[in-house]
PDB file of N, CA and C in Angstrom:
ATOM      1  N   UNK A   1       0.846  -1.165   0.000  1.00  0.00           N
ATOM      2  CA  UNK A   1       0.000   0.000   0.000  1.00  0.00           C
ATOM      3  C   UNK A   1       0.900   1.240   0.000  1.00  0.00           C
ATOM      4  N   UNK A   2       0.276   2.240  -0.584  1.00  0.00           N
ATOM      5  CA  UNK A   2       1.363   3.830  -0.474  1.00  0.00           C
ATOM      6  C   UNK A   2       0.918   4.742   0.196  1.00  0.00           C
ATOM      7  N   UNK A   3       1.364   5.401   0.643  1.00  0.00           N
ATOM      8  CA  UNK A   3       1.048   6.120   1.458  1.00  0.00           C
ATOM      9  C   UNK A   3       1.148   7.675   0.943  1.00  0.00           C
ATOM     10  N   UNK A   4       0.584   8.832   0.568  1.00  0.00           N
ATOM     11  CA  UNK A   4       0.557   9.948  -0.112  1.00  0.00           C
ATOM     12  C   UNK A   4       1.194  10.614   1.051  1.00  0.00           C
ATOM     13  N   UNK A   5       2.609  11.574   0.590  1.00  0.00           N
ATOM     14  CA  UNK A   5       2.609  12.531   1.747  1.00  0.00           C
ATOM     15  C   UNK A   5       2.005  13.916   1.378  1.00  0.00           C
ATOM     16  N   UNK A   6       1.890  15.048   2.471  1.00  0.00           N
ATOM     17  CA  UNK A   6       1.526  16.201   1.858  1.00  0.00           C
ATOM     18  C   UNK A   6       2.145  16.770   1.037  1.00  0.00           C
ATOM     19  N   UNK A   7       3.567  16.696   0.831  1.00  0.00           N
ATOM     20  CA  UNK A   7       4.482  16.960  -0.163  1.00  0.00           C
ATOM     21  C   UNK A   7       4.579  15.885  -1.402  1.00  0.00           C
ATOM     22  N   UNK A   8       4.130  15.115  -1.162  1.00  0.00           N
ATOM     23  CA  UNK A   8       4.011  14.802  -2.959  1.00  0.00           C
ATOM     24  C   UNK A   8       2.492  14.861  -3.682  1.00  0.00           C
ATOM     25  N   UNK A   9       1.560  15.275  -2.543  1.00  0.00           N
ATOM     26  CA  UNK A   9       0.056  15.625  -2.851  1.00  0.00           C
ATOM     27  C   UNK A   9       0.314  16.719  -3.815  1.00  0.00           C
ATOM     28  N   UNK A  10       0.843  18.203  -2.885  1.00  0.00           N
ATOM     29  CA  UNK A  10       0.904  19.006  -3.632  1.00  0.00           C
ATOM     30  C   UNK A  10       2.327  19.279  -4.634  1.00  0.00           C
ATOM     31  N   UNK A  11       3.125  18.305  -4.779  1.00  0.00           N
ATOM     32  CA  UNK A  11       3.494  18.024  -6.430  1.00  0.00           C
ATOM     33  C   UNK A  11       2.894  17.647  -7.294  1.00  0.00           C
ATOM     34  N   UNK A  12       1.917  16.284  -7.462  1.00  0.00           N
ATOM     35  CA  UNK A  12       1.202  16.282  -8.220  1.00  0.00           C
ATOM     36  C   UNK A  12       0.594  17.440  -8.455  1.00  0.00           C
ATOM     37  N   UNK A  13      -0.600  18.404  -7.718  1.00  0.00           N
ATOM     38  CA  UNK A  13      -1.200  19.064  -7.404  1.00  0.00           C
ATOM     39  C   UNK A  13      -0.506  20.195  -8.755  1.00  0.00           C
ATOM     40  N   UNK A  14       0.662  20.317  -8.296  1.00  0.00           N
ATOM     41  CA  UNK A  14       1.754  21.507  -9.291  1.00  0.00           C
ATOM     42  C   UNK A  14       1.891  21.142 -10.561  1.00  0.00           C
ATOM     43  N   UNK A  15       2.258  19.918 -10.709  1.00  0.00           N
ATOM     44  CA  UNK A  15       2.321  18.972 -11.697  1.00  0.00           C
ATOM     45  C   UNK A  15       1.551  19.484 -12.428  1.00  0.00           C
ATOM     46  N   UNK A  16       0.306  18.770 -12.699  1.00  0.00           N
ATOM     47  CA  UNK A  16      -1.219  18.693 -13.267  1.00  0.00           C
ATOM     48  C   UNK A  16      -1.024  20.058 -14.711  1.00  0.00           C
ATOM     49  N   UNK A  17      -1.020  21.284 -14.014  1.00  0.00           N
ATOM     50  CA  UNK A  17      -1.392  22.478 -14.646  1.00  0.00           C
ATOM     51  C   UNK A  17      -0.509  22.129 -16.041  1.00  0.00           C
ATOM     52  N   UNK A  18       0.951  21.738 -15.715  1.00  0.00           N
ATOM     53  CA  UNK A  18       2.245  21.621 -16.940  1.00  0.00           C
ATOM     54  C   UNK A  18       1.770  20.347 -17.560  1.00  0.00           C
ATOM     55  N   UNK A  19       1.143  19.059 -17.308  1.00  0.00           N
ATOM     56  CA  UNK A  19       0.750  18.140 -17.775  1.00  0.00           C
ATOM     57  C   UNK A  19      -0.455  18.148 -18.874  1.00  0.00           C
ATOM     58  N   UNK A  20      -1.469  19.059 -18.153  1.00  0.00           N
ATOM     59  CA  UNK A  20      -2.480  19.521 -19.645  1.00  0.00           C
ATOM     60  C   UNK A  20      -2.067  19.766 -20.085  1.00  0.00           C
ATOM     61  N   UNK A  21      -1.511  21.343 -19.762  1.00  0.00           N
ATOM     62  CA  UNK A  21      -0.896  21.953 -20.955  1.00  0.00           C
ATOM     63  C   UNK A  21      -0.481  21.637 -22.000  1.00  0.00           C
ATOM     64  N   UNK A  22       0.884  20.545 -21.822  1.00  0.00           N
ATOM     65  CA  UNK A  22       1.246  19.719 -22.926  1.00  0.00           C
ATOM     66  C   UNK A  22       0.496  18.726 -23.796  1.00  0.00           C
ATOM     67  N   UNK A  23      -0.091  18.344 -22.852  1.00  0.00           N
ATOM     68  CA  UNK A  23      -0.869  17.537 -23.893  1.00  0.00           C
ATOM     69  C   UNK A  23      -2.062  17.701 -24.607  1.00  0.00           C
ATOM     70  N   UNK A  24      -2.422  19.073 -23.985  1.00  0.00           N
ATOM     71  CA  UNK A  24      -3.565  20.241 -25.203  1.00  0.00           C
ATOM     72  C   UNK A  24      -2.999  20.638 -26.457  1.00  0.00           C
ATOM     73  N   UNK A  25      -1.424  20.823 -26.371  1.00  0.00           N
ATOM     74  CA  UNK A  25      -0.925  21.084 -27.546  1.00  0.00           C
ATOM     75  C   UNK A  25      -0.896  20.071 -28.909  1.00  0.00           C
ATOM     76  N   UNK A  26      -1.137  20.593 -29.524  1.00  0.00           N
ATOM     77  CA  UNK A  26      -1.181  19.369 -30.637  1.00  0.00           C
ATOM     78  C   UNK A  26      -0.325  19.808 -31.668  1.00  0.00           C
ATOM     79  N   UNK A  27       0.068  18.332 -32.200  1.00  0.00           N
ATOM     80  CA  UNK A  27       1.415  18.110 -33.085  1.00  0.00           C
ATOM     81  C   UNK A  27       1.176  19.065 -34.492  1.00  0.00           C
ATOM     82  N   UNK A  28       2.489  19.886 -34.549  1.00  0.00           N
ATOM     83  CA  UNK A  28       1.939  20.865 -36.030  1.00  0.00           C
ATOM     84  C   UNK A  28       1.788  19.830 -37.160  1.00  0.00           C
ATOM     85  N   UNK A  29       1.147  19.794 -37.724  1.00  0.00           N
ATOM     86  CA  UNK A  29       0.496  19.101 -38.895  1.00  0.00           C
ATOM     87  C   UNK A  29       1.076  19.666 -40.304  1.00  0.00           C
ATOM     88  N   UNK A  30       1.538  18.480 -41.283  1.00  0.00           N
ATOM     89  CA  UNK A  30       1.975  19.100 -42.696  1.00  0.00           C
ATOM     90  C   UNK A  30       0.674  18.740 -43.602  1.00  0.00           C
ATOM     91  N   UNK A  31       0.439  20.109 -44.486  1.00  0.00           N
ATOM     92  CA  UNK A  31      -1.330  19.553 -45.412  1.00  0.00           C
ATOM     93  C   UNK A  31       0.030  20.185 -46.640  1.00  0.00           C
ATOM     94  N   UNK A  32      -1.044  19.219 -48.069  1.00  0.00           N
ATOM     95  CA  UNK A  32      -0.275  19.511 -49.004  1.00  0.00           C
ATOM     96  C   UNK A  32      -1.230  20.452 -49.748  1.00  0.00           C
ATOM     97  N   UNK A  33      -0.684  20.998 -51.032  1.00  0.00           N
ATOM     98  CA  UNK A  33      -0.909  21.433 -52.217  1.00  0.00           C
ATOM     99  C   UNK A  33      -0.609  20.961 -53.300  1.00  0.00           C
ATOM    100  N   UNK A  34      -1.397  20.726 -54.428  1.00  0.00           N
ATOM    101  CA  UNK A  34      -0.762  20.501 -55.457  1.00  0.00           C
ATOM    102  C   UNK A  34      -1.188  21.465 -56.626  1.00  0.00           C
ATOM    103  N   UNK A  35      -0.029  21.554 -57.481  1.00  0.00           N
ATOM    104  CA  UNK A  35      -0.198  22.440 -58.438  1.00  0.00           C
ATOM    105  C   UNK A  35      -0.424  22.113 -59.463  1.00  0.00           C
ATOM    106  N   UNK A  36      -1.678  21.828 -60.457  1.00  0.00           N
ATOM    107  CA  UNK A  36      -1.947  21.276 -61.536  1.00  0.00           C
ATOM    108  C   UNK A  36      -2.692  21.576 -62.217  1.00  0.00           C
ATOM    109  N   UNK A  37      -2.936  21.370 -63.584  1.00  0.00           N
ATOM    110  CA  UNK A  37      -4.214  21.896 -64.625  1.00  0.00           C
ATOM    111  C   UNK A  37      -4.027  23.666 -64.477  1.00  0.00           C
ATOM    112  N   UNK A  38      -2.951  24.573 -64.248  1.00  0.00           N
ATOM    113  CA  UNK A  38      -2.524  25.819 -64.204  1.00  0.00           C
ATOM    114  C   UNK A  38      -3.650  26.040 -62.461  1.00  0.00           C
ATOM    115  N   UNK A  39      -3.309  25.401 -61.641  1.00  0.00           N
ATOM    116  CA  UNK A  39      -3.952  25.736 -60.549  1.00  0.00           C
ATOM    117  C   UNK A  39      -3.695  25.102 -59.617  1.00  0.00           C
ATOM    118  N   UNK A  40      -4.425  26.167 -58.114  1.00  0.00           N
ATOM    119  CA  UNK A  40      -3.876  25.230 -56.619  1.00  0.00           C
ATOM    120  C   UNK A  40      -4.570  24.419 -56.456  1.00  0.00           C
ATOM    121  N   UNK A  41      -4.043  23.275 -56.023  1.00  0.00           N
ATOM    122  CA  UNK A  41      -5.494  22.363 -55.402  1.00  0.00           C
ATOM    123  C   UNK A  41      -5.233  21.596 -53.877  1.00  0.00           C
ATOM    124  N   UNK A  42      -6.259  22.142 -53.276  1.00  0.00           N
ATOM    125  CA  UNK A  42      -7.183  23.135 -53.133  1.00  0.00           C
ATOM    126  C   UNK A  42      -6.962  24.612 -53.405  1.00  0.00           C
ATOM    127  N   UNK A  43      -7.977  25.048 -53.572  1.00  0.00           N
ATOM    128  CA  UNK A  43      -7.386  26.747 -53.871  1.00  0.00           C
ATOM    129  C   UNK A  43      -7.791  27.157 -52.456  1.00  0.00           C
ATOM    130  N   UNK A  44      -8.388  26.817 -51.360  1.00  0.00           N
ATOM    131  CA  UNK A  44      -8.562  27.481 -50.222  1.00  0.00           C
ATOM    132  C   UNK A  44      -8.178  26.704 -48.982  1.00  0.00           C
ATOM    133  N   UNK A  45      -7.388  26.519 -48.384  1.00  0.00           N
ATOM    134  CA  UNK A  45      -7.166  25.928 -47.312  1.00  0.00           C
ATOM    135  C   UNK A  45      -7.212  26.269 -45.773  1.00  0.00           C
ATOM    136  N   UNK A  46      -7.590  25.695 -44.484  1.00  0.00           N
ATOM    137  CA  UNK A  46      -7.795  26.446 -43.447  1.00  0.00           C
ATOM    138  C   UNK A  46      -6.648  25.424 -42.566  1.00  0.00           C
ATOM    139  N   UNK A  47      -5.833  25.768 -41.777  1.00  0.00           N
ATOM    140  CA  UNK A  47      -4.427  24.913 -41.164  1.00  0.00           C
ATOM    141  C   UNK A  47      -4.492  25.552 -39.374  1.00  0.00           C
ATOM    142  N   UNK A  48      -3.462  25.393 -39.055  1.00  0.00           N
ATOM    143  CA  UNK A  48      -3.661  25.850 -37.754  1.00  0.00           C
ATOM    144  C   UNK A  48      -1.777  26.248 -37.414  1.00  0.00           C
ATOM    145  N   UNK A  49      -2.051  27.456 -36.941  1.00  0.00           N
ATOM    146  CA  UNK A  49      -0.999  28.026 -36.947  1.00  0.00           C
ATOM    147  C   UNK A  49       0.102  27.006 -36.399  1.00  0.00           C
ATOM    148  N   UNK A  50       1.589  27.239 -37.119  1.00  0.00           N
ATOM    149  CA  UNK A  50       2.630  26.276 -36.655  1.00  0.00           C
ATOM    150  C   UNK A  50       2.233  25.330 -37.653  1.00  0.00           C
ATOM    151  N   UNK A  51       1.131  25.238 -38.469  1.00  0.00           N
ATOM    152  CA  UNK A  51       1.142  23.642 -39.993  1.00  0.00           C
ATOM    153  C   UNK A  51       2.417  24.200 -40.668  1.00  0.00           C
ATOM    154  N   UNK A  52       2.339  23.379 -41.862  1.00  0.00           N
ATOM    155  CA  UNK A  52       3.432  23.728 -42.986  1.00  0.00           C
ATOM    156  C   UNK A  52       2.209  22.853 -43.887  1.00  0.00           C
ATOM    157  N   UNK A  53       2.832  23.440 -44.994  1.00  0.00           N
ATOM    158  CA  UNK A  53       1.972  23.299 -46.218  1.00  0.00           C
ATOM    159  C   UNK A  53       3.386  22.939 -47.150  1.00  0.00           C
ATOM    160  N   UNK A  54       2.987  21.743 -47.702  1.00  0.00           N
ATOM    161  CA  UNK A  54       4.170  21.269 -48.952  1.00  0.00           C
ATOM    162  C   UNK A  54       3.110  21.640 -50.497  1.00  0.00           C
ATOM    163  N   UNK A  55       3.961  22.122 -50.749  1.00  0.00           N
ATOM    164  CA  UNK A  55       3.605  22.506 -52.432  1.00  0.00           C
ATOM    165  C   UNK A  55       3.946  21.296 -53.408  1.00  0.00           C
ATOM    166  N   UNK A  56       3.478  20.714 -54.324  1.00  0.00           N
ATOM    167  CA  UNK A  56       4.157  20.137 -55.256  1.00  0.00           C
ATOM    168  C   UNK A  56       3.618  20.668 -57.089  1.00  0.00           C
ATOM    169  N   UNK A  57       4.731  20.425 -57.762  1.00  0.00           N
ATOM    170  CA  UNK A  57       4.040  21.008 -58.956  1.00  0.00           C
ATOM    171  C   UNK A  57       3.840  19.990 -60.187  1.00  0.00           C
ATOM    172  N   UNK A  58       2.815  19.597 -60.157  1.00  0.00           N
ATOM    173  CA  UNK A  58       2.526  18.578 -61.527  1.00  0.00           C
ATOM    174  C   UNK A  58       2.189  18.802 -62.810  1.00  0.00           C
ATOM    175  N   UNK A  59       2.536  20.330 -62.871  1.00  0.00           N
ATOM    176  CA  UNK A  59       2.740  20.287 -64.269  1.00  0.00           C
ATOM    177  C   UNK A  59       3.714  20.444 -65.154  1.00  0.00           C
ATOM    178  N   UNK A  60       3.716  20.875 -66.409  1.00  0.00           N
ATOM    179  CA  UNK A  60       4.994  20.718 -66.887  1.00  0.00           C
ATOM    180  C   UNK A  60       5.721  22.037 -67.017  1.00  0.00           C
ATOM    181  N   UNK A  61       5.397  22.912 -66.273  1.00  0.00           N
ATOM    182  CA  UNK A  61       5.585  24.372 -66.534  1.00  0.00           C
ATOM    183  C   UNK A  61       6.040  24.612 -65.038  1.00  0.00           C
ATOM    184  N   UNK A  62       6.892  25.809 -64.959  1.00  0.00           N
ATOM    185  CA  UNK A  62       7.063  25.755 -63.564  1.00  0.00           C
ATOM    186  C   UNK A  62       5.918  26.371 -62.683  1.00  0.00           C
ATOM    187  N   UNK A  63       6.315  26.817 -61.882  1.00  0.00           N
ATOM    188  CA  UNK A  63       5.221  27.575 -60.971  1.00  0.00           C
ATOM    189  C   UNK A  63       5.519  28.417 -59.744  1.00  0.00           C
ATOM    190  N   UNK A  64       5.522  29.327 -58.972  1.00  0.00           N
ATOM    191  CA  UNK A  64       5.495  29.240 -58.050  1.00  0.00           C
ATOM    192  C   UNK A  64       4.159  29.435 -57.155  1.00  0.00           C
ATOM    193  N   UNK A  65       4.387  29.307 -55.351  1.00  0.00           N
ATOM    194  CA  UNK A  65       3.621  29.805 -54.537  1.00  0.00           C
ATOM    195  C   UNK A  65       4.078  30.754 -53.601  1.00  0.00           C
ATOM    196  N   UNK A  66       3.692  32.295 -53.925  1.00  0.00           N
ATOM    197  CA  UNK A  66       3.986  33.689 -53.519  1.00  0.00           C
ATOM    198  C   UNK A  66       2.943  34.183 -52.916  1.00  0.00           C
ATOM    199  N   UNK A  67       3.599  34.435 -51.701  1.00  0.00           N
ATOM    200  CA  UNK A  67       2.724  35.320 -50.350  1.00  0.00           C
ATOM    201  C   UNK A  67       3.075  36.413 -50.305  1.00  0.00           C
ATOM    202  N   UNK A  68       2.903  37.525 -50.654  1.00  0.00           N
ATOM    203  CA  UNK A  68       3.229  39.015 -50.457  1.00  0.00           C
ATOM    204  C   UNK A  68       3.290  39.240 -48.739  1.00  0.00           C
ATOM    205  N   UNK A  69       1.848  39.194 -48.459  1.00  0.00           N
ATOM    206  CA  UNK A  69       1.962  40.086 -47.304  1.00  0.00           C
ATOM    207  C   UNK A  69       2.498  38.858 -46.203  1.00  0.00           C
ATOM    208  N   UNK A  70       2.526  38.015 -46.352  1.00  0.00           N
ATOM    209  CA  UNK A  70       3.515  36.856 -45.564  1.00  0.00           C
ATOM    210  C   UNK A  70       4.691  36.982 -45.572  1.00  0.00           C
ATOM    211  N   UNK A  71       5.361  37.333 -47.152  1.00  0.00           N
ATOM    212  CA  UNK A  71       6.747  37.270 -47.370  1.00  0.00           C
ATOM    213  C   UNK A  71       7.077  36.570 -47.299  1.00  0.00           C
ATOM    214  N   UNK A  72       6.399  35.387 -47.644  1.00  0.00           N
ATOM    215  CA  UNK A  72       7.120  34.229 -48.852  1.00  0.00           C
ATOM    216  C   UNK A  72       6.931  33.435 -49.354  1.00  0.00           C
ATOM    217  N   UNK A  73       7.404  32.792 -50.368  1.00  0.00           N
ATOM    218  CA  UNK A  73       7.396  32.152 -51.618  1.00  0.00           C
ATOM    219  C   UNK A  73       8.509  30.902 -51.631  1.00  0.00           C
ATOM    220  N   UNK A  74       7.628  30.381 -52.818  1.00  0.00           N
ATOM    221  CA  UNK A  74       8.268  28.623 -52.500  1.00  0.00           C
ATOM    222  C   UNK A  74       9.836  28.587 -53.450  1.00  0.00           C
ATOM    223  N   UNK A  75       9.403  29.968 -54.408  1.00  0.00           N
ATOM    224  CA  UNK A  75      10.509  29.898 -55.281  1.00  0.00           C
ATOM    225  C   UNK A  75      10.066  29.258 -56.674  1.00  0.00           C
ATOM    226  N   UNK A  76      11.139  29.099 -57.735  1.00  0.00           N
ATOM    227  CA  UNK A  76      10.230  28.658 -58.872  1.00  0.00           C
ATOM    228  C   UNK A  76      10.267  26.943 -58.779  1.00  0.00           C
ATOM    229  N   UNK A  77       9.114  26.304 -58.793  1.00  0.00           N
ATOM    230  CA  UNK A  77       9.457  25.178 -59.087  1.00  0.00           C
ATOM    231  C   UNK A  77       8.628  24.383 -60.267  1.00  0.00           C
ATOM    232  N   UNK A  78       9.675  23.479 -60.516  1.00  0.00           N
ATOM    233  CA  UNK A  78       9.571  23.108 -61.820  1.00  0.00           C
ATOM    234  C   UNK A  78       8.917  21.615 -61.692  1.00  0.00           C
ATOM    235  N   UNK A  79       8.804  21.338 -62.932  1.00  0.00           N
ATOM    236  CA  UNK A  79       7.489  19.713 -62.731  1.00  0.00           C
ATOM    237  C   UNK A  79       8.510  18.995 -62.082  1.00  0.00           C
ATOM    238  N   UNK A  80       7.855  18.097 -60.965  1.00  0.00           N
ATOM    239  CA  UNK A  80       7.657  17.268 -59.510  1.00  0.00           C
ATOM    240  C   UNK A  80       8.559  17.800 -58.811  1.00  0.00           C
ATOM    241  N   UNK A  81       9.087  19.129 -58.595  1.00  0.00           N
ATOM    242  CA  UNK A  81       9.669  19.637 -57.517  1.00  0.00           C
ATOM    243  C   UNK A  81       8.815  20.097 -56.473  1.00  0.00           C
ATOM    244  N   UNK A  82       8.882  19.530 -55.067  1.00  0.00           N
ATOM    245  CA  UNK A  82       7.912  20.388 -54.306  1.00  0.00           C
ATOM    246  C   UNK A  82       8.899  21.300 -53.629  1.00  0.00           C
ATOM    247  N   UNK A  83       8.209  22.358 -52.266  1.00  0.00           N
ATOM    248  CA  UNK A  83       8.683  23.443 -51.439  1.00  0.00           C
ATOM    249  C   UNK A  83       7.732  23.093 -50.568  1.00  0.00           C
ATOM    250  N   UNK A  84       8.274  23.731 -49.381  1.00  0.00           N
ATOM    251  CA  UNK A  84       6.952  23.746 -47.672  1.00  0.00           C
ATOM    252  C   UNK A  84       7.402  24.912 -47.232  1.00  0.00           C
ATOM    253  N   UNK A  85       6.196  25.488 -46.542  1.00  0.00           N
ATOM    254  CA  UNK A  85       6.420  26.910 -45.972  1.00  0.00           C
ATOM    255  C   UNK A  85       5.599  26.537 -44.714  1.00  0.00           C
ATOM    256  N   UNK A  86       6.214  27.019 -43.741  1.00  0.00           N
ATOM    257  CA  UNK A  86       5.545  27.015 -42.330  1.00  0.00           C
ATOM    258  C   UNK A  86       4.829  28.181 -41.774  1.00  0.00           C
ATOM    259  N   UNK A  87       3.653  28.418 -41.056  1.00  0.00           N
ATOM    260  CA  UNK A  87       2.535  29.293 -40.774  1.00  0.00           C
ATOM    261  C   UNK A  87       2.550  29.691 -39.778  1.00  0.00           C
ATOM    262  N   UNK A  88       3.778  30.638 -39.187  1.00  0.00           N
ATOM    263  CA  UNK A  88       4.001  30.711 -38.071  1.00  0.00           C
ATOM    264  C   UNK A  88       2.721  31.816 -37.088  1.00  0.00           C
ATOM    265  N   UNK A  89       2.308  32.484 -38.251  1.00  0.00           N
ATOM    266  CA  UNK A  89       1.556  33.903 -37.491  1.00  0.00           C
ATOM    267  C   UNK A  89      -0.111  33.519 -38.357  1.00  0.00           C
ATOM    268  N   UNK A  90      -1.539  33.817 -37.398  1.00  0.00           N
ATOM    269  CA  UNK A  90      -2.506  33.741 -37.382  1.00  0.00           C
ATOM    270  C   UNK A  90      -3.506  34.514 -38.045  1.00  0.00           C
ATOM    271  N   UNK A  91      -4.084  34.259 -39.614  1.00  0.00           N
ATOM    272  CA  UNK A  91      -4.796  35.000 -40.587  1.00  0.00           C
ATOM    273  C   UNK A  91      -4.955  34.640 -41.826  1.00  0.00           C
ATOM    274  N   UNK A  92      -5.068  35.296 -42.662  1.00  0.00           N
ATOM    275  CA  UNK A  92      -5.582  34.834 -44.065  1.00  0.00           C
ATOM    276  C   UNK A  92      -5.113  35.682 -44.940  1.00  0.00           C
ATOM    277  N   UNK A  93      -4.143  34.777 -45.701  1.00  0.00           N
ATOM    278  CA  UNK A  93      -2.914  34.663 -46.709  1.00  0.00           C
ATOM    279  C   UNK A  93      -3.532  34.564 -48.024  1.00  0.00           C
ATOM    280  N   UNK A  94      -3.779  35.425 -49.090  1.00  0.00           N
ATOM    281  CA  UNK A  94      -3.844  35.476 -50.803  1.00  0.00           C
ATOM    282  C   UNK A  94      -2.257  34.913 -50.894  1.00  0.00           C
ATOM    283  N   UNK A  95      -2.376  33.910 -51.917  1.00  0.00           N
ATOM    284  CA  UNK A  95      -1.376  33.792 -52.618  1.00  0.00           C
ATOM    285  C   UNK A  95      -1.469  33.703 -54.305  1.00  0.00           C
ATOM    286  N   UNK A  96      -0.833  33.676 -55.334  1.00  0.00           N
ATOM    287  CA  UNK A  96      -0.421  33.616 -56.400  1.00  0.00           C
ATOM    288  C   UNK A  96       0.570  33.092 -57.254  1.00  0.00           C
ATOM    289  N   UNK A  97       0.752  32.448 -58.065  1.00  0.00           N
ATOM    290  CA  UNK A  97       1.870  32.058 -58.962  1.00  0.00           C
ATOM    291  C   UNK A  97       2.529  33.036 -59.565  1.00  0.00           C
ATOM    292  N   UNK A  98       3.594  33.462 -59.304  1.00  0.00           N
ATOM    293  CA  UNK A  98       4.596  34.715 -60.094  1.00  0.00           C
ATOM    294  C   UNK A  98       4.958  34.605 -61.631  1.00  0.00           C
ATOM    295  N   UNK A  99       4.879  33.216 -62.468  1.00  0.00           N
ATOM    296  CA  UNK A  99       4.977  33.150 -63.033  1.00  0.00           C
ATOM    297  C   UNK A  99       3.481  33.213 -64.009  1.00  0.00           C
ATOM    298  N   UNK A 100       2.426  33.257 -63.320  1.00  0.00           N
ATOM    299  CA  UNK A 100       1.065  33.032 -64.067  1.00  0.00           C
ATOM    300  C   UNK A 100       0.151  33.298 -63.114  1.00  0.00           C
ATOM    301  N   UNK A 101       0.031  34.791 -62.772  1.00  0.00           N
ATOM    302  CA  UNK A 101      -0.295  36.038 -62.073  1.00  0.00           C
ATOM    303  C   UNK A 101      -2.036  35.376 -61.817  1.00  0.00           C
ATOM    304  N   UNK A 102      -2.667  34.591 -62.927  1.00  0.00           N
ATOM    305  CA  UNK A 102      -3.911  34.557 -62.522  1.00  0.00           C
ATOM    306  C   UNK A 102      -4.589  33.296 -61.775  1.00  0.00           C
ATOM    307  N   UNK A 103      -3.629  32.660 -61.541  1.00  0.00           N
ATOM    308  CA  UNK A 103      -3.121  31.215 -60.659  1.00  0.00           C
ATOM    309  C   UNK A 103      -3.235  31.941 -59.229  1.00  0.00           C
ATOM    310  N   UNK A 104      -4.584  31.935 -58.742  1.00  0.00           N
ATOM    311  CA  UNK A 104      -4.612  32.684 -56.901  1.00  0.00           C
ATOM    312  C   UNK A 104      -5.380  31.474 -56.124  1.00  0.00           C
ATOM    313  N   UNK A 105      -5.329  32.074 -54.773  1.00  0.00           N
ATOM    314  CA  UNK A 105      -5.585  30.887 -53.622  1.00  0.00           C
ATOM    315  C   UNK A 105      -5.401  31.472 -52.276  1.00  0.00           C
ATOM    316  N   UNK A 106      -6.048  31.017 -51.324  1.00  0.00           N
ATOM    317  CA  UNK A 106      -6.058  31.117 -50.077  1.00  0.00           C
ATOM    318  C   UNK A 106      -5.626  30.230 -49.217  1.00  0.00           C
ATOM    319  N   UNK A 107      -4.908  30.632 -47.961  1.00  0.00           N
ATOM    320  CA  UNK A 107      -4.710  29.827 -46.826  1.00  0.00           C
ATOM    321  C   UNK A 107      -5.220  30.726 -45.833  1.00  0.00           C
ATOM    322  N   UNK A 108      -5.927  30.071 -44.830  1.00  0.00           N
ATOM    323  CA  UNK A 108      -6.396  30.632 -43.832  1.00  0.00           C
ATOM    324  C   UNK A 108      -5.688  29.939 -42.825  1.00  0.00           C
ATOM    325  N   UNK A 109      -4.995  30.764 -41.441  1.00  0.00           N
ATOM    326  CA  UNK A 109      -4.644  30.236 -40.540  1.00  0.00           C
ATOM    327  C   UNK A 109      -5.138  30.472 -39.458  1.00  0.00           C
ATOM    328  N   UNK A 110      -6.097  29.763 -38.817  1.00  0.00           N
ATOM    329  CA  UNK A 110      -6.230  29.708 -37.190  1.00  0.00           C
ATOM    330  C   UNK A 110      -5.871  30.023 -36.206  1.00  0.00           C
ATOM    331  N   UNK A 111      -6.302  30.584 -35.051  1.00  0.00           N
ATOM    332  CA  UNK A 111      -5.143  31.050 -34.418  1.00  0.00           C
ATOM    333  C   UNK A 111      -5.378  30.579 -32.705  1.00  0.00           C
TER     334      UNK A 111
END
């Protein structure tokens, strides 16, 4: 049998608060994109801040994925090259292909 003392009552007790915590947090998650038929797919995505998003490009043309007001971009990539960009800050991101200006899309991030 064990015997609880008052000093390890209130460790657990202390414990507890750092123990949710952690385990409320949940693992950042990678969602993809793909780039095909001159488009994102999905063109709208909703992630949760801290995801990363992998790009890949299946077509035969390059492409990129450019965030202005994020500040940044996957760079140019060319057929089956992918890129990932991580979502560090909480809102909703227009993006575009630099190379084919009418190639647009959304990510929404959670916060």
């Amino acid at each position: 049998m064990t015997t609880m003392t008052r000093r390890s009552t209130l460790a657990l007790f202390a414990a507890t608060p750092l123990a949710l915590a952690l385990a409320g947090r949940a693992q950042a998650a990678t969602h993809a994109i793909a780039i095909e038929g001159m488009a994102f797919s999905p063109a709208e995505i909703t992630i949760a801040r801290g995801d990363s998003i992998t790009f890949t490009n299946n077509d035969s043309m390059p492409h990129t994925a450019t965030f202005r007001s994020a500040g940044m971009d996957t760079g140019r990539l060319s057929q089956g090259q992918t890129a990932s960009l991580t979502f560090a800050n909480a809102g909703t991101f227009d993006y575009f292909c630099a190379v084919h200006p009418s190639m647009r899309a959304r990510v929404i991030v959670a916060g």
